[in-house]
PDB file of N, CA and C in Angstrom:
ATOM      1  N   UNK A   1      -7.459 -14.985  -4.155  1.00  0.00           N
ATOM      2  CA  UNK A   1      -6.435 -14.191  -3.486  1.00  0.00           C
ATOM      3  C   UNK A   1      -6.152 -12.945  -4.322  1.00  0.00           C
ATOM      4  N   UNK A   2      -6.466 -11.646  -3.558  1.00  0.00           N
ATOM      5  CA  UNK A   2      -6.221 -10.696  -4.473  1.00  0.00           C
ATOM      6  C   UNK A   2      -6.793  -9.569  -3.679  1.00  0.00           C
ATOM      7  N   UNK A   3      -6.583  -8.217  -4.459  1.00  0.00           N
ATOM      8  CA  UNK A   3      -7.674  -7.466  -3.518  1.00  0.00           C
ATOM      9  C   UNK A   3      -9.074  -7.665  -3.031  1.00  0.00           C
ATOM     10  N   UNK A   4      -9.842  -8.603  -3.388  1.00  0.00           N
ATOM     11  CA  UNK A   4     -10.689  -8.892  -2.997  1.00  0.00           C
ATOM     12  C   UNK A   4     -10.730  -9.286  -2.071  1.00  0.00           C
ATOM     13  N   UNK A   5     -10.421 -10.201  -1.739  1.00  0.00           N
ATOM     14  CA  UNK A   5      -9.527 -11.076  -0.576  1.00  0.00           C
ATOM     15  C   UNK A   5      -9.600 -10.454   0.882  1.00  0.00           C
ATOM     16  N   UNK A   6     -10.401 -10.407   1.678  1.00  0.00           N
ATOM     17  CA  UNK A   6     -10.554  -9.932   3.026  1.00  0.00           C
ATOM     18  C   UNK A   6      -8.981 -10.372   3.973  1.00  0.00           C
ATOM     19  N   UNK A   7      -8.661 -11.502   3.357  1.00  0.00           N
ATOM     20  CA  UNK A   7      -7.949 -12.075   4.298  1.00  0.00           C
ATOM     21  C   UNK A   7      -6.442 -11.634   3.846  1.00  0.00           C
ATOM     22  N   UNK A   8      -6.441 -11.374   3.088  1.00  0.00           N
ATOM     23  CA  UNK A   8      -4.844 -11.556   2.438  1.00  0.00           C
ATOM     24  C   UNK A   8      -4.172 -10.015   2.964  1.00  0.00           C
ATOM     25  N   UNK A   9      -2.734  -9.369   2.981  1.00  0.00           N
ATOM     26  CA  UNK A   9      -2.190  -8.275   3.589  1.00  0.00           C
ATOM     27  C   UNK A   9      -3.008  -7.294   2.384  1.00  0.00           C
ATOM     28  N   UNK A  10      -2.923  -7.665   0.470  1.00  0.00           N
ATOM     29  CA  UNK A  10      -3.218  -6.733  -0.293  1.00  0.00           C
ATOM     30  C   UNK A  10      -4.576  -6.352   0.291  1.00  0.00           C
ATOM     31  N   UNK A  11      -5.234  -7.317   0.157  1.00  0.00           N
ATOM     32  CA  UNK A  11      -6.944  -7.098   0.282  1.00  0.00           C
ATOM     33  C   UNK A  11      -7.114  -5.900   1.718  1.00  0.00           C
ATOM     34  N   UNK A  12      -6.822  -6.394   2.762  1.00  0.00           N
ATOM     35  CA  UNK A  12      -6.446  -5.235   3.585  1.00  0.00           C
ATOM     36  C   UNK A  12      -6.059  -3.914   3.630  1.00  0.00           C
ATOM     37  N   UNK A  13      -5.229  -3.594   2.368  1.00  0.00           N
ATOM     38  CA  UNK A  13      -4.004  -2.001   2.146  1.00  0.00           C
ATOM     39  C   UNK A  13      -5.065  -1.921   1.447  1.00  0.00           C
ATOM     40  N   UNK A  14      -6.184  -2.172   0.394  1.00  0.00           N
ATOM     41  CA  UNK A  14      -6.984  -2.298  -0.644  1.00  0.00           C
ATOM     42  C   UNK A  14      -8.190  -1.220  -0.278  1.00  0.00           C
ATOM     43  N   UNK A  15      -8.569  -2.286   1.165  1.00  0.00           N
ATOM     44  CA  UNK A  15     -10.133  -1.997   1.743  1.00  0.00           C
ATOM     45  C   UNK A  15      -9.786  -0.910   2.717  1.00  0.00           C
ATOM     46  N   UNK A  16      -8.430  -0.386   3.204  1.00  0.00           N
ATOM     47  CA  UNK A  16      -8.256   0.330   4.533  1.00  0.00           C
ATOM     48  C   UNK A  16      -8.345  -0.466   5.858  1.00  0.00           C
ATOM     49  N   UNK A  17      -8.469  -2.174   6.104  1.00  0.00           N
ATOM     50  CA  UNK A  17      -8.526  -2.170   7.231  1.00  0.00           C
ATOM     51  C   UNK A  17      -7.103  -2.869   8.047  1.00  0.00           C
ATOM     52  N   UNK A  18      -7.322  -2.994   9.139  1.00  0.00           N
ATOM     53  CA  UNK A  18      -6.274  -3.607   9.932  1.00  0.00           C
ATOM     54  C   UNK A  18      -6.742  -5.076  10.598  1.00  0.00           C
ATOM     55  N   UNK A  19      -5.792  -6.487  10.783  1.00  0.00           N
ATOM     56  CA  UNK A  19      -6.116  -7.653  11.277  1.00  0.00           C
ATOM     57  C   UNK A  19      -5.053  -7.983  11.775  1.00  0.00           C
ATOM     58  N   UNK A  20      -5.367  -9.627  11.539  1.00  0.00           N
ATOM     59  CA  UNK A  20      -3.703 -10.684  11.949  1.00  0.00           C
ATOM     60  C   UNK A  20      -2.981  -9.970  10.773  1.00  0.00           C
ATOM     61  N   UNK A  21      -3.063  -9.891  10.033  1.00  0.00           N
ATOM     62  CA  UNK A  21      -2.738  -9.982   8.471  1.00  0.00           C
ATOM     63  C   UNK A  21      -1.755  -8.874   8.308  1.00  0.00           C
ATOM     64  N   UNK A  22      -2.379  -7.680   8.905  1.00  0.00           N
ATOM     65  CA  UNK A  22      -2.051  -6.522   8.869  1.00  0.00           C
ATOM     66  C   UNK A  22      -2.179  -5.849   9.722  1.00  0.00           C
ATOM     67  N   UNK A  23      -1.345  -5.298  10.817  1.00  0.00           N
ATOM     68  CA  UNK A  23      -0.914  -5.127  12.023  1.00  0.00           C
ATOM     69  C   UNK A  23      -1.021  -3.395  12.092  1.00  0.00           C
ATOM     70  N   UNK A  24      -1.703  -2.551  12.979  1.00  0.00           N
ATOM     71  CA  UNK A  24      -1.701  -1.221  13.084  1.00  0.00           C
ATOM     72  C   UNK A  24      -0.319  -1.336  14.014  1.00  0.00           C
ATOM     73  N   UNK A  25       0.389   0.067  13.556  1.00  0.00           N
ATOM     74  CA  UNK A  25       1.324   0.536  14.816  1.00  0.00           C
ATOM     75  C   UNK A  25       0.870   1.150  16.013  1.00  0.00           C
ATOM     76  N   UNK A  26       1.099   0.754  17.047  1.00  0.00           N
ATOM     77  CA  UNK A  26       0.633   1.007  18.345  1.00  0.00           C
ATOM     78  C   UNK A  26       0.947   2.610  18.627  1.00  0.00           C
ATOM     79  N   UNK A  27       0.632   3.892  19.253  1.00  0.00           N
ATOM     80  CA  UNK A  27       1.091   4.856  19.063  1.00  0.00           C
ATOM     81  C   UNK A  27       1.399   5.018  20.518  1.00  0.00           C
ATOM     82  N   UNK A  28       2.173   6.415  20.651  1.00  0.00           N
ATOM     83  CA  UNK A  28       3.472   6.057  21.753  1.00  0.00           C
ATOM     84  C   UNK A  28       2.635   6.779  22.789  1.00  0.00           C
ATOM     85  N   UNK A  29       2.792   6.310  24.361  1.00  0.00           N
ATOM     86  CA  UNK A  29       2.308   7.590  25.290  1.00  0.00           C
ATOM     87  C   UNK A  29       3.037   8.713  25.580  1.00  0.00           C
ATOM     88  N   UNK A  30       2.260   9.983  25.925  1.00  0.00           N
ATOM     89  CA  UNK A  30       3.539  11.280  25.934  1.00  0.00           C
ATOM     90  C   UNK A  30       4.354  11.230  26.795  1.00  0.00           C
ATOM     91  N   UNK A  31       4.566  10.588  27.606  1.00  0.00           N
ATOM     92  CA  UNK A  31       5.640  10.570  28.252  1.00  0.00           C
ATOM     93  C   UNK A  31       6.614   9.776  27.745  1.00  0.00           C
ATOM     94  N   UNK A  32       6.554   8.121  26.636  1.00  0.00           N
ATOM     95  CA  UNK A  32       7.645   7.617  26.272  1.00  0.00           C
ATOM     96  C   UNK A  32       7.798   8.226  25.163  1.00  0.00           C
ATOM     97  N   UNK A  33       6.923   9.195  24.051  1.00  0.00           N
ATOM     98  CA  UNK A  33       7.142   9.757  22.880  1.00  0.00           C
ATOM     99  C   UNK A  33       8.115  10.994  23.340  1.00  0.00           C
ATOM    100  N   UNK A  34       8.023  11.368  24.400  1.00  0.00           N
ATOM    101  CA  UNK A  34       9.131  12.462  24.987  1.00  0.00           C
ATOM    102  C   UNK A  34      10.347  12.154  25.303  1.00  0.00           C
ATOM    103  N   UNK A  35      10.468  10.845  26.003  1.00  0.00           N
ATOM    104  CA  UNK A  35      11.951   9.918  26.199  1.00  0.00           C
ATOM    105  C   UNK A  35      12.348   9.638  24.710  1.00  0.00           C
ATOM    106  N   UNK A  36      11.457   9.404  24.065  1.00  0.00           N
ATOM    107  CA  UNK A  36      11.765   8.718  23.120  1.00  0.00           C
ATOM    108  C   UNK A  36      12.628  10.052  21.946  1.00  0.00           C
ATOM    109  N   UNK A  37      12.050  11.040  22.094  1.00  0.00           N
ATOM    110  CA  UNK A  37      12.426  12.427  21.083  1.00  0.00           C
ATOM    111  C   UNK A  37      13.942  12.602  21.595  1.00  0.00           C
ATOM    112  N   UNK A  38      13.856  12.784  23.193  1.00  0.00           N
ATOM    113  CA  UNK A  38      14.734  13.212  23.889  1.00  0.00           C
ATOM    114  C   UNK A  38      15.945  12.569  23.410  1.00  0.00           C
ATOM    115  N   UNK A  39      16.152  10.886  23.206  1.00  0.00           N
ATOM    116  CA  UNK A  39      17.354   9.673  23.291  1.00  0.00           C
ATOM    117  C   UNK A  39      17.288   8.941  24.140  1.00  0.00           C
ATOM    118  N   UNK A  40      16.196   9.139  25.712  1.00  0.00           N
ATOM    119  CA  UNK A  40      16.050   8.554  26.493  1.00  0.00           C
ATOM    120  C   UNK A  40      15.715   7.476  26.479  1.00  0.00           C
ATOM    121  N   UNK A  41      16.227   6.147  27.170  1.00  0.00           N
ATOM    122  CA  UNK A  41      15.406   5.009  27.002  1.00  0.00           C
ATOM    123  C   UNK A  41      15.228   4.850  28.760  1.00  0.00           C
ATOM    124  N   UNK A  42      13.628   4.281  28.471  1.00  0.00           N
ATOM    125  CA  UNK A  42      12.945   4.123  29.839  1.00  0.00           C
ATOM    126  C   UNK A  42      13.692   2.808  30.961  1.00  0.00           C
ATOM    127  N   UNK A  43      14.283   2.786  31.939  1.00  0.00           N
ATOM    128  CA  UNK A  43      14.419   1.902  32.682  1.00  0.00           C
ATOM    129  C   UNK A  43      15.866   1.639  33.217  1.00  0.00           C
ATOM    130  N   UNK A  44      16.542   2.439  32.397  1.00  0.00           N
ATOM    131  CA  UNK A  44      18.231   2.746  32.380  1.00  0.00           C
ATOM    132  C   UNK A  44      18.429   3.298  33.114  1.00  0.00           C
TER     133      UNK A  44
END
């Protein structure tokens, strides 16, 4: 367990990649990144 470690969150931040382990942030579509700038919340 360590950076070596494919599996572990370090080994991941280590190598650059993303898994279970280590979760990418999803990025926003322009229309909710625009509600979203605005204060708007969708569905209100």
């Amino acid at each position: 367990m360590g950076k070596g470690d494919r599996r572990t969150r370090r080994g991941k931040i280590f190598r650059g990649s993303y898994g279970t382990t280590r979760l990418k942030k999803k990025k926003l579509k322009k229309k909710a990144a625009e509600a979203a700038k605005a204060g708007k919340v969708e569905g209100q």
